[in-house]
N, C-alpha and C. Protein backbone atom coordinates (compact mmCIF):
# COMPACT_ATOMS: atom_id res chain seq x y z
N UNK A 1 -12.82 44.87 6.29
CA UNK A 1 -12.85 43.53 6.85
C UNK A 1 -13.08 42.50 5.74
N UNK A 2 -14.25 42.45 4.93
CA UNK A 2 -14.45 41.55 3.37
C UNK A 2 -12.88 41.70 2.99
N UNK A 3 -12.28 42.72 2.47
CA UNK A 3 -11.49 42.38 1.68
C UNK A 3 -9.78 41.78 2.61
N UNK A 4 -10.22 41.96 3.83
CA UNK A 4 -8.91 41.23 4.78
C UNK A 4 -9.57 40.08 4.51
N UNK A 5 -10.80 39.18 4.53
CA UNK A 5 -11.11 37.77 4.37
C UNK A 5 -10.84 37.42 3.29
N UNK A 6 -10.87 38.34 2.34
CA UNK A 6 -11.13 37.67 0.63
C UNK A 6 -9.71 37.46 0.36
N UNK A 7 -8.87 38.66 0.52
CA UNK A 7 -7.13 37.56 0.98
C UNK A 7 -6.99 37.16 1.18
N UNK A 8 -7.35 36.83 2.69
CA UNK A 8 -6.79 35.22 3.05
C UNK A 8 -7.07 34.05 2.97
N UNK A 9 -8.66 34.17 2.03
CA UNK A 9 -9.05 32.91 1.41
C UNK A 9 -8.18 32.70 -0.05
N UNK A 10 -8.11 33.50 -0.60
CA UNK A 10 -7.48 33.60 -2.10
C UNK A 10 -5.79 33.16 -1.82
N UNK A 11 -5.41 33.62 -0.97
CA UNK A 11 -3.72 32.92 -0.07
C UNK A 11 -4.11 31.80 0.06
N UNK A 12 -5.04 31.39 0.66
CA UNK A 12 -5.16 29.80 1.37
C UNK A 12 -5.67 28.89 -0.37
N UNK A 13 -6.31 29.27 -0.80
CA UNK A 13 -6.63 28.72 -2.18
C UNK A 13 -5.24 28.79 -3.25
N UNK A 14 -4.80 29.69 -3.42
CA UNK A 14 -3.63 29.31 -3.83
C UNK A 14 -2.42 28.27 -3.34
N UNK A 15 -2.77 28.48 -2.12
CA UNK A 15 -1.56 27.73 -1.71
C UNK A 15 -1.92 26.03 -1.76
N UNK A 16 -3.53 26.02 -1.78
CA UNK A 16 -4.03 24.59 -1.90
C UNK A 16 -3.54 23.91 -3.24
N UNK A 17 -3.49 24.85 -4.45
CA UNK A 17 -3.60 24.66 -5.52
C UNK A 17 -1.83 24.30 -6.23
N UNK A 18 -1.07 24.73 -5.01
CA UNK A 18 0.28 24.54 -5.38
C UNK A 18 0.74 23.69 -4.64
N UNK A 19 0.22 23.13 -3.40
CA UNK A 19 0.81 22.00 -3.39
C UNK A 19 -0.07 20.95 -3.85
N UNK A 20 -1.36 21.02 -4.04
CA UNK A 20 -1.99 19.56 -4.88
C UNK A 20 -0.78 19.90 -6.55
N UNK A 21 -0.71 20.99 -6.78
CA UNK A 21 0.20 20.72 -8.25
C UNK A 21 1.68 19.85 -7.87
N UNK A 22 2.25 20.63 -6.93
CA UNK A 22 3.79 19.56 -6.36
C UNK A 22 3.41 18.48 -6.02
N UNK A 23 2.13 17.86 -5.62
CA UNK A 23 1.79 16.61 -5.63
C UNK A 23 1.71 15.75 -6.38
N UNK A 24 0.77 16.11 -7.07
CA UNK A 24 -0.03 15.41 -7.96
C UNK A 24 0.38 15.28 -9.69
N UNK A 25 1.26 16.56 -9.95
CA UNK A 25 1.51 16.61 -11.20
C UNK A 25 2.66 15.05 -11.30
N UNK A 26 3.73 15.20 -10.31
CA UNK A 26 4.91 14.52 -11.11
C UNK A 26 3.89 12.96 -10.93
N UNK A 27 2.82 12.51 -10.22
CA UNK A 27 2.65 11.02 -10.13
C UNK A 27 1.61 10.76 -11.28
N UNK A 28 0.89 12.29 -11.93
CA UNK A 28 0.50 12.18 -13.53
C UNK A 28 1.30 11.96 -14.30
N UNK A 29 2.36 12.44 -14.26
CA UNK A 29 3.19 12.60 -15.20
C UNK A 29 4.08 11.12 -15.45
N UNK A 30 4.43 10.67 -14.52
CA UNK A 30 4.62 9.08 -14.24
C UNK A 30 3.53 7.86 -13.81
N UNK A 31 2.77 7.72 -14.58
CA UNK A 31 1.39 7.12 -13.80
C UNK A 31 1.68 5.63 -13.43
N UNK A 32 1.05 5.12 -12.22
CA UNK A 32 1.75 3.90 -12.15
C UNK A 32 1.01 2.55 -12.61
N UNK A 33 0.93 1.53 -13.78
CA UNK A 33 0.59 0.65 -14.17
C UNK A 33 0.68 0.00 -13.05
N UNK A 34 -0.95 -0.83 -13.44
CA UNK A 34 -1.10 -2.01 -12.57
C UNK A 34 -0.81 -3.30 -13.39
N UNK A 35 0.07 -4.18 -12.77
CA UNK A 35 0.04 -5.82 -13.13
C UNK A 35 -0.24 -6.79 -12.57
N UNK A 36 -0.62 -8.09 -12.82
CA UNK A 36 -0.57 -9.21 -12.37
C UNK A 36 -0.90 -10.24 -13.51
N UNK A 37 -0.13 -11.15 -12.76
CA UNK A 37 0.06 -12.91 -13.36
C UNK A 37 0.24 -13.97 -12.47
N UNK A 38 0.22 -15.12 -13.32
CA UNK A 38 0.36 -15.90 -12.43
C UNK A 38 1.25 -17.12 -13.15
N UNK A 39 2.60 -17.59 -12.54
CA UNK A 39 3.66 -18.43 -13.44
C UNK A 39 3.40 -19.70 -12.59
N UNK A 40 3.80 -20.58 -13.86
CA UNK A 40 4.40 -21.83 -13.33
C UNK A 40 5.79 -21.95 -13.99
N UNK A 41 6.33 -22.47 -12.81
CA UNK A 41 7.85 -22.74 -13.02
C UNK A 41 7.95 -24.23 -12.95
N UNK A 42 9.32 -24.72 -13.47
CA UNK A 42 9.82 -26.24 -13.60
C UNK A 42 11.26 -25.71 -12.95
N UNK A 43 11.98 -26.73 -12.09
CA UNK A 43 13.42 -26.77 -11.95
C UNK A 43 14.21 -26.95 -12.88
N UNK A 44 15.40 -26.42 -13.32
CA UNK A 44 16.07 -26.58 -14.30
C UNK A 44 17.43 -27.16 -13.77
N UNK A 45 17.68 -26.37 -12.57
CA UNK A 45 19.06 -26.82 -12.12
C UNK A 45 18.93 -26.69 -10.40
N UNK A 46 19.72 -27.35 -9.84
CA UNK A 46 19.49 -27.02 -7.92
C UNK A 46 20.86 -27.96 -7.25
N UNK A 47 21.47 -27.08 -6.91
CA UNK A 47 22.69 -27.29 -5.64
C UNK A 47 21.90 -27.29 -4.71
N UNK A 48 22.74 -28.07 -3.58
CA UNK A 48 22.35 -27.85 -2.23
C UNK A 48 22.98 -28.43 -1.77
N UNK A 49 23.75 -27.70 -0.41
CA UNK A 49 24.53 -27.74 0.60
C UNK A 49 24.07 -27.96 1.94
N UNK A 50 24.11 -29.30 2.18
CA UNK A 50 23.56 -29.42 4.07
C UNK A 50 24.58 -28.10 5.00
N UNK A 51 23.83 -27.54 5.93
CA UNK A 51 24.77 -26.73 6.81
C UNK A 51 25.86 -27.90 8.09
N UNK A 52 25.07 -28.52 8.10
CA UNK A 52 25.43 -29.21 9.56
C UNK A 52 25.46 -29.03 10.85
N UNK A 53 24.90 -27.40 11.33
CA UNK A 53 25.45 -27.32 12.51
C UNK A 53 24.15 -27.68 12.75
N UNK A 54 22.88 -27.88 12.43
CA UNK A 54 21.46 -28.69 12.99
C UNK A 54 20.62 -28.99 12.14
N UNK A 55 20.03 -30.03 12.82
CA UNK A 55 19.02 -30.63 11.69
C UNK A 55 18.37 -30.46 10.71
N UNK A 56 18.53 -30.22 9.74
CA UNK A 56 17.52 -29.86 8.71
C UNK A 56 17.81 -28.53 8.01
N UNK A 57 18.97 -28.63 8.08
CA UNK A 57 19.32 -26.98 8.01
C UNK A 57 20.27 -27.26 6.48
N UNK A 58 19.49 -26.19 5.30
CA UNK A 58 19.76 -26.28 4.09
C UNK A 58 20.04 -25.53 3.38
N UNK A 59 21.07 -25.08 2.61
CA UNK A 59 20.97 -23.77 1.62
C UNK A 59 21.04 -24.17 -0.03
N UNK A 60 19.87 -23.81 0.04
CA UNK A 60 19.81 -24.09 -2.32
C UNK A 60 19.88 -23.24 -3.26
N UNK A 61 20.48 -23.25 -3.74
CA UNK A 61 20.55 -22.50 -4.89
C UNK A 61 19.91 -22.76 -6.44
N UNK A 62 19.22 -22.43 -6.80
CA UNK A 62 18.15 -23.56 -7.90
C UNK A 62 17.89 -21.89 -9.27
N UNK A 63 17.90 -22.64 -10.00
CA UNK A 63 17.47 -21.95 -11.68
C UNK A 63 15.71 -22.90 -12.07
N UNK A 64 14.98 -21.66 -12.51
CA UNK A 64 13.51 -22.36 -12.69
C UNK A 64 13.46 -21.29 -13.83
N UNK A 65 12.28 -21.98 -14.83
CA UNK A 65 12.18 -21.50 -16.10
C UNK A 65 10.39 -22.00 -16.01
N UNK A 66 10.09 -20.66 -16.82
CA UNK A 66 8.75 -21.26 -17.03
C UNK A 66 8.30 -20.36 -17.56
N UNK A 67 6.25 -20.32 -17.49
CA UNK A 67 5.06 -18.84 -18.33
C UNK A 67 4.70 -18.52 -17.66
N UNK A 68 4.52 -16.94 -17.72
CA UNK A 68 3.58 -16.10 -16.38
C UNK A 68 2.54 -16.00 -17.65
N UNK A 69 1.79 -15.86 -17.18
CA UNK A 69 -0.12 -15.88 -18.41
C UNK A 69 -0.40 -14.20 -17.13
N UNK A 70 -0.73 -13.32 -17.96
CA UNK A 70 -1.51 -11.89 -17.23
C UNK A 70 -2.46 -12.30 -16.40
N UNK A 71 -2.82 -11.85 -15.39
CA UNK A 71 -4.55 -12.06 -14.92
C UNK A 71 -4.78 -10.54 -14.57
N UNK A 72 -4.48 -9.73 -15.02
CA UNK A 72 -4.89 -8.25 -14.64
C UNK A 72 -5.37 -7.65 -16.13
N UNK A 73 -5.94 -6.50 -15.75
CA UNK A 73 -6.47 -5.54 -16.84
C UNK A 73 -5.43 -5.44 -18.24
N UNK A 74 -4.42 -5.17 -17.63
CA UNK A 74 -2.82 -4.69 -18.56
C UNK A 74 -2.34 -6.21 -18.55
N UNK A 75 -2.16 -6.53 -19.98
CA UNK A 75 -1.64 -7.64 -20.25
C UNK A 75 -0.23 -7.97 -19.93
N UNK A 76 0.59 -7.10 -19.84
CA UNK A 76 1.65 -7.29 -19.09
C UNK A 76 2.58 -8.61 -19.23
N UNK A 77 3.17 -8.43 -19.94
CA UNK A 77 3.90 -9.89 -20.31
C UNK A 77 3.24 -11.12 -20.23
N UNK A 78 2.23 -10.94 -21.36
CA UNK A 78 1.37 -12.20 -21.54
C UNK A 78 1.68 -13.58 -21.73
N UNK A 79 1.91 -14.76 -21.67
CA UNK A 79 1.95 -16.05 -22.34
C UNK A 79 3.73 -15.94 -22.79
N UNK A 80 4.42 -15.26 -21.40
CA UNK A 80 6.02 -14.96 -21.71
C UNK A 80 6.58 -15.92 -21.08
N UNK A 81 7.67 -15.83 -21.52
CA UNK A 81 8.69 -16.79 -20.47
C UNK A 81 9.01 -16.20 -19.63
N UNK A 82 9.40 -16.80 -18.27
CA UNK A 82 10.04 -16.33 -17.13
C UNK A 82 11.56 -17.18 -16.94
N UNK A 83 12.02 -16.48 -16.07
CA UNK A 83 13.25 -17.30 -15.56
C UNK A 83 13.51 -17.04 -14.15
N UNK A 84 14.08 -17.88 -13.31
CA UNK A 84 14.05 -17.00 -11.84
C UNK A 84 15.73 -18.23 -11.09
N UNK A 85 16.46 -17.48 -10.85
CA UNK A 85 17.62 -17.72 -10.16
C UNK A 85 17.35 -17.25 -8.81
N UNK A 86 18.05 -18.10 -7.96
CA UNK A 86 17.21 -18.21 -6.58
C UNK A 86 17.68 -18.82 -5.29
N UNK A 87 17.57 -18.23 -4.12
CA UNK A 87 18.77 -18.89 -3.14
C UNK A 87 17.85 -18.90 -1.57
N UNK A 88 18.08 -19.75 -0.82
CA UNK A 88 16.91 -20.09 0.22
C UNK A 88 18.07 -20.90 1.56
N UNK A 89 17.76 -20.41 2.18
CA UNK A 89 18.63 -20.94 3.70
C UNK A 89 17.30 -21.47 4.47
N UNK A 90 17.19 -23.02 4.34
CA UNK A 90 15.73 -23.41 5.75
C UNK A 90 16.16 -24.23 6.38
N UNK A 91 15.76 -23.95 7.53
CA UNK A 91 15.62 -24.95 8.28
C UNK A 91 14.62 -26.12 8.59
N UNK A 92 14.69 -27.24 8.13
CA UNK A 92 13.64 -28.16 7.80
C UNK A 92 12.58 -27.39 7.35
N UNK A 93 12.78 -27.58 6.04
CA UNK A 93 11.95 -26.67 5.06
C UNK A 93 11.15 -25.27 5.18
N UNK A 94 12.07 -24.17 6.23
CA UNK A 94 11.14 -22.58 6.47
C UNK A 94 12.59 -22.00 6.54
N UNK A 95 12.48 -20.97 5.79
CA UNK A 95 13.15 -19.74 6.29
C UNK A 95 13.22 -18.71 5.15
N UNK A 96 14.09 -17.72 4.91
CA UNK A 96 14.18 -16.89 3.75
C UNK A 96 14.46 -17.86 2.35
N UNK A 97 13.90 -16.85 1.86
CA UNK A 97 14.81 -17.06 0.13
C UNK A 97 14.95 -15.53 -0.68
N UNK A 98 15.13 -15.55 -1.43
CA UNK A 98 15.84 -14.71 -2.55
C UNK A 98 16.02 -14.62 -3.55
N UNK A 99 15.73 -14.02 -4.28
CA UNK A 99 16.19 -14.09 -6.08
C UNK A 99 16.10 -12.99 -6.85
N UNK A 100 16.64 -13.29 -8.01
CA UNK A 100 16.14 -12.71 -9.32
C UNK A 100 15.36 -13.55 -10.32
N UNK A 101 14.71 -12.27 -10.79
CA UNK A 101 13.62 -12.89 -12.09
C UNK A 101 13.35 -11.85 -13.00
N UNK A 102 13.20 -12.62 -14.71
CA UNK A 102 13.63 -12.07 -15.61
C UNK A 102 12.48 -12.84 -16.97
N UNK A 103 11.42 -11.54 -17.41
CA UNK A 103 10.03 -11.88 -17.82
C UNK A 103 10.86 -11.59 -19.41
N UNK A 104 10.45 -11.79 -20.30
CA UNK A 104 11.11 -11.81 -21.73
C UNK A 104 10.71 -12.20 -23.03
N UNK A 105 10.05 -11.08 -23.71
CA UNK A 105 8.80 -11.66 -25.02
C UNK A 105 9.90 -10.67 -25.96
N UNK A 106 11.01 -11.65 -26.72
CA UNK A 106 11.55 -11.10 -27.83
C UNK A 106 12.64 -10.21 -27.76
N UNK A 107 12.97 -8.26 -27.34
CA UNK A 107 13.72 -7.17 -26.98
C UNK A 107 12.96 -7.04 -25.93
N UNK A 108 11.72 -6.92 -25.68
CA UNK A 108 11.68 -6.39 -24.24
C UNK A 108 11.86 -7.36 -22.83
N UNK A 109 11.85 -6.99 -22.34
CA UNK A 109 12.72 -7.27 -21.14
C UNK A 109 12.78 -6.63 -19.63
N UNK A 110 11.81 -7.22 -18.72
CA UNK A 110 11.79 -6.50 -17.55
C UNK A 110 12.05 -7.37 -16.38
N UNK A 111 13.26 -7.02 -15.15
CA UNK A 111 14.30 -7.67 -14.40
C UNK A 111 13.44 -6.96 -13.21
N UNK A 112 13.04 -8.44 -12.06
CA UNK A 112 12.69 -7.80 -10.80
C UNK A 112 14.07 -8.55 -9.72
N UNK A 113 14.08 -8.34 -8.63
CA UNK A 113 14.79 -8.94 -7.53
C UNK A 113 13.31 -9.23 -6.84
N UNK A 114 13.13 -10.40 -5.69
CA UNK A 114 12.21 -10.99 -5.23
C UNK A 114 12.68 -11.30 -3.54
N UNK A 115 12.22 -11.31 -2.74
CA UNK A 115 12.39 -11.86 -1.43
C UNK A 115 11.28 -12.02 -0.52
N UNK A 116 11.35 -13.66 0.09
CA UNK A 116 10.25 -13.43 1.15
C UNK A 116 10.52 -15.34 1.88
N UNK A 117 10.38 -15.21 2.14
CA UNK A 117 9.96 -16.94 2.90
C UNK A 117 8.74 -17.74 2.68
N UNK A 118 9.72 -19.15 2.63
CA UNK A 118 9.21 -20.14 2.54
C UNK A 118 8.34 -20.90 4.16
N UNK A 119 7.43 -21.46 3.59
CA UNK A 119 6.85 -22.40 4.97
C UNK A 119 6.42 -23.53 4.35
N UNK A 120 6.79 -24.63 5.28
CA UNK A 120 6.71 -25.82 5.02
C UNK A 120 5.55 -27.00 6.52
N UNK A 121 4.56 -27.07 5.61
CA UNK A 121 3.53 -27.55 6.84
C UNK A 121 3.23 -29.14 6.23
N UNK A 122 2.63 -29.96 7.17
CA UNK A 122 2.84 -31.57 6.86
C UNK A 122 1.29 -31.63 6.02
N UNK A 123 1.65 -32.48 5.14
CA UNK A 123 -0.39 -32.68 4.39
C UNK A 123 -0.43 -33.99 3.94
N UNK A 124 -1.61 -34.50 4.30
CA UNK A 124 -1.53 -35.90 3.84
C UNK A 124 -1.18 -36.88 3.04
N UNK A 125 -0.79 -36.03 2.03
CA UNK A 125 0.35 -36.45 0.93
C UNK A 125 1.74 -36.52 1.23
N UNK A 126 2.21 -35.74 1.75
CA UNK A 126 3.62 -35.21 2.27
C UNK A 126 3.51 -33.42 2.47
N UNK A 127 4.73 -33.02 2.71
CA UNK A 127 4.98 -31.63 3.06
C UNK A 127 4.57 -30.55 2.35
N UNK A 128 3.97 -29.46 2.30
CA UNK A 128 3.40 -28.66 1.56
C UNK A 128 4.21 -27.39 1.22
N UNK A 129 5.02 -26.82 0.53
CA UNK A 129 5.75 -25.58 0.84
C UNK A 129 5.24 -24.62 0.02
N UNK A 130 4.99 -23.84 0.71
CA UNK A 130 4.52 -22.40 0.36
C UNK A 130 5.20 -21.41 0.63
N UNK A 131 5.10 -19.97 -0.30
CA UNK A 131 6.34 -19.03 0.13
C UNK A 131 5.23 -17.76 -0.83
N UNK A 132 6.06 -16.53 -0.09
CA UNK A 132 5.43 -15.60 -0.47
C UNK A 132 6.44 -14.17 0.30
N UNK A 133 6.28 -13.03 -0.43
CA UNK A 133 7.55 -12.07 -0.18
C UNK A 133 6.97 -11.03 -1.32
N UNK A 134 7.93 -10.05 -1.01
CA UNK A 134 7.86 -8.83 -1.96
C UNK A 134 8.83 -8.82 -3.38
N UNK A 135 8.19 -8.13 -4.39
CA UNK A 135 8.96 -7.82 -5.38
C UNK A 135 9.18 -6.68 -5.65
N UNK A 136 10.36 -6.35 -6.63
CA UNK A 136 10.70 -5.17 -6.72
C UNK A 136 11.05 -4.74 -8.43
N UNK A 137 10.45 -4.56 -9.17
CA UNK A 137 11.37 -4.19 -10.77
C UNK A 137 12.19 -3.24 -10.69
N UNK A 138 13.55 -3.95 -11.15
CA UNK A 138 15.28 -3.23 -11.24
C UNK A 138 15.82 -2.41 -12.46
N UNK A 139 15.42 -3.56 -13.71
CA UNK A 139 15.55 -2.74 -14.90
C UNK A 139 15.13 -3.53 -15.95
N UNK A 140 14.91 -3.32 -17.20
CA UNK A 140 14.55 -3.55 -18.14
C UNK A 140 15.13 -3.54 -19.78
N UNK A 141 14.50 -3.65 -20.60
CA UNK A 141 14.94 -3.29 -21.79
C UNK A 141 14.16 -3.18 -22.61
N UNK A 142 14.06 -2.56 -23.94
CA UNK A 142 12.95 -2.12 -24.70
C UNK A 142 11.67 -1.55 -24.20
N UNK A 143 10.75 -1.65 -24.05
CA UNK A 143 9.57 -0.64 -24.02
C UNK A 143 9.70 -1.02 -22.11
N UNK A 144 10.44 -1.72 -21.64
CA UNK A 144 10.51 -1.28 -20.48
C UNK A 144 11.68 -1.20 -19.42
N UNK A 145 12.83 -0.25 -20.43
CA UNK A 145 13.59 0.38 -20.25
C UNK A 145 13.49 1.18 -18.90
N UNK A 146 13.97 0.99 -17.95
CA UNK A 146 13.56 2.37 -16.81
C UNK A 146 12.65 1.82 -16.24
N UNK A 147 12.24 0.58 -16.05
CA UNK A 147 11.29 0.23 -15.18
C UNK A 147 11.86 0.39 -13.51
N UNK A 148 10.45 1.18 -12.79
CA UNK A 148 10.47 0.79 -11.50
C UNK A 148 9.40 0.15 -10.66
N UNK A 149 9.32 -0.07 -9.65
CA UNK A 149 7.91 -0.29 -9.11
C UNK A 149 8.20 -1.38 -7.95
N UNK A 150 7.13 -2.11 -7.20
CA UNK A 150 6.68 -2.87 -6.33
C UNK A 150 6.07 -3.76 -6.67
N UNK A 151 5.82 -5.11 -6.00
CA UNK A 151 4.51 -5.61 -5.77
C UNK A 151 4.71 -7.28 -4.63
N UNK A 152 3.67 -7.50 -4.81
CA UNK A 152 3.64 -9.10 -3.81
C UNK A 152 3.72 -9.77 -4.69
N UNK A 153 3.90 -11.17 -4.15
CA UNK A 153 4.00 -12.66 -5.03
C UNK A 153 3.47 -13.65 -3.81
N UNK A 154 3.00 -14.92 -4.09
CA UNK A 154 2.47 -15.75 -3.25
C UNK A 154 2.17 -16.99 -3.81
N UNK A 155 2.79 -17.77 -3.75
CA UNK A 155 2.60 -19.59 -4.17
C UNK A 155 3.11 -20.42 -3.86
N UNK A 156 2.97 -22.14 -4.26
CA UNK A 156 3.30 -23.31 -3.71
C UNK A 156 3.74 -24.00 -4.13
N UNK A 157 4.31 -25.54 -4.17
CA UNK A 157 5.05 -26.23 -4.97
C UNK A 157 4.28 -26.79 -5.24
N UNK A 158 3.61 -27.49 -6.45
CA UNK A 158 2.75 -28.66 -6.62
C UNK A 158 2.97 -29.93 -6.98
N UNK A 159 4.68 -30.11 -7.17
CA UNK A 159 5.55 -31.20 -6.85
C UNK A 159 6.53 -30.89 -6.66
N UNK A 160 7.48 -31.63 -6.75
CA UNK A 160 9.21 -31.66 -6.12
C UNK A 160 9.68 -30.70 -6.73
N UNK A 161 9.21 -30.74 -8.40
CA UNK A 161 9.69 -29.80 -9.43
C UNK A 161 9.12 -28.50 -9.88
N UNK A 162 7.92 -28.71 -9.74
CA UNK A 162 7.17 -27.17 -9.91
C UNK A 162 6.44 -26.64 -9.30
N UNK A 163 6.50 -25.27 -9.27
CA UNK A 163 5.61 -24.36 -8.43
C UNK A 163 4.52 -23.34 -9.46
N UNK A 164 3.78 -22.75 -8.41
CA UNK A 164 3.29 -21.94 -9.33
C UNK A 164 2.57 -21.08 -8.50
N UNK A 165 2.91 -19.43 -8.48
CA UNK A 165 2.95 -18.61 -8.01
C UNK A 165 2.52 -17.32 -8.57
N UNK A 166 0.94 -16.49 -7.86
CA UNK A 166 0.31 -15.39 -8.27
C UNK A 166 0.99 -14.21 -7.93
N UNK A 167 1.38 -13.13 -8.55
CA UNK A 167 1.83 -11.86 -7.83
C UNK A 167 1.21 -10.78 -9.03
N UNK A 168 1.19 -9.94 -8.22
CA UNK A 168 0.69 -8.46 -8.27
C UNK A 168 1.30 -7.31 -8.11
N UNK A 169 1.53 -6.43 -8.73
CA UNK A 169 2.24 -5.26 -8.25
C UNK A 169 1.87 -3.79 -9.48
N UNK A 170 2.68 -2.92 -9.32
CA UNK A 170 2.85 -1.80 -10.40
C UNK A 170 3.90 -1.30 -10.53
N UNK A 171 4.35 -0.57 -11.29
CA UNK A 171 5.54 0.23 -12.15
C UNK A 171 5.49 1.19 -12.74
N UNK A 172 6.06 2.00 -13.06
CA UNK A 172 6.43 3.11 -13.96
C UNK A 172 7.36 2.99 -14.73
N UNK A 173 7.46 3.76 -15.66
CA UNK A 173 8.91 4.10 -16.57
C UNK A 173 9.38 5.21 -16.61
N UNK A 174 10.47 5.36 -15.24
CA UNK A 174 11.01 7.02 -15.38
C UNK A 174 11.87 7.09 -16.49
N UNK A 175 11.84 8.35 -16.72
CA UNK A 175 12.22 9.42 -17.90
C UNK A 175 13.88 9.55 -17.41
């Protein structure tokens, strides 16, 4: 009887030990960096097309340039330039937007796609727009060649022309 138990603990322990290894090894082996920053952007360029079929109804297409400064542990494209190309359908100032964005200190080079919506609420100054959505890193170049990963973004306009927006996320560099 001991040695029918001592098998089937030594089965069950092995088998613990092989799938924490199919687990756990490949997300050692790729570990995922944490980032965050926080950019301000300026407008550089902006189309926009009234829809017409109702009020307030807008689609823009706009180029913004600016610095993300790190605020996380991992400096992460410190005191870099950003760039962000960018496209938004609202209706009196709410609805989706969209883009790409592209962080860049010298050869390296890391490309996210971005999406999430805008909201636009009244403030005693005038209209307030705020927007916030998910990001995604697509690809890269130099030391972050093979970038993948996730994260959030979240900010506001603080005039006509610039915004400035915190996000957070992580990545890897598959092999």
């Amino acid at each position: 009887m001991y040695l029918l138990t001592f098998k089937r603990s030594m089965t069950l322990f092995i088998c613990v030990v092989v799938v924490f290894a199919i687990g756990v090894l490949p997300s050692v082996a790729q570990a995922q960096t944490k980032v965050s920053g926080k950019m301000t952007m300026t407008l550089i360029q902006r189309d926009t097309v009234a829809i017409g079929d109702m009020e307030g109804h807008v689609f823009y297409l706009t180029t913004y340039e600016g610095t993300n400064v790190s605020t996380g542990a991992n400096k992460f494209m410190d005191d870099t330039e950003h760039a962000n190309v960018s496209f938004a359908d609202l209706i009196k100032g709410n609805g989706p937007h969209q883009g790409y964005g592209e962080f860049s200190q010298e050869s390296d080079k890391a490309f996210m796609k971005w999406q999430g919506r805008i909201t636009t609420v009244s403030g005693k100054d005038g209209p307030i727009m705020a927007f916030e959505g998910t990001i995604s890193w697509i690809s890269g170049t130099g030391q972050f060649e093979n970038i993948q990963g996730n994260g959030t973004y979240k900010g506001q306009f603080i005039s006509k022309t610039t915004y400035t927006v915190d996000w957070e996320g992580e990545y890897t560099l598959k092999k």
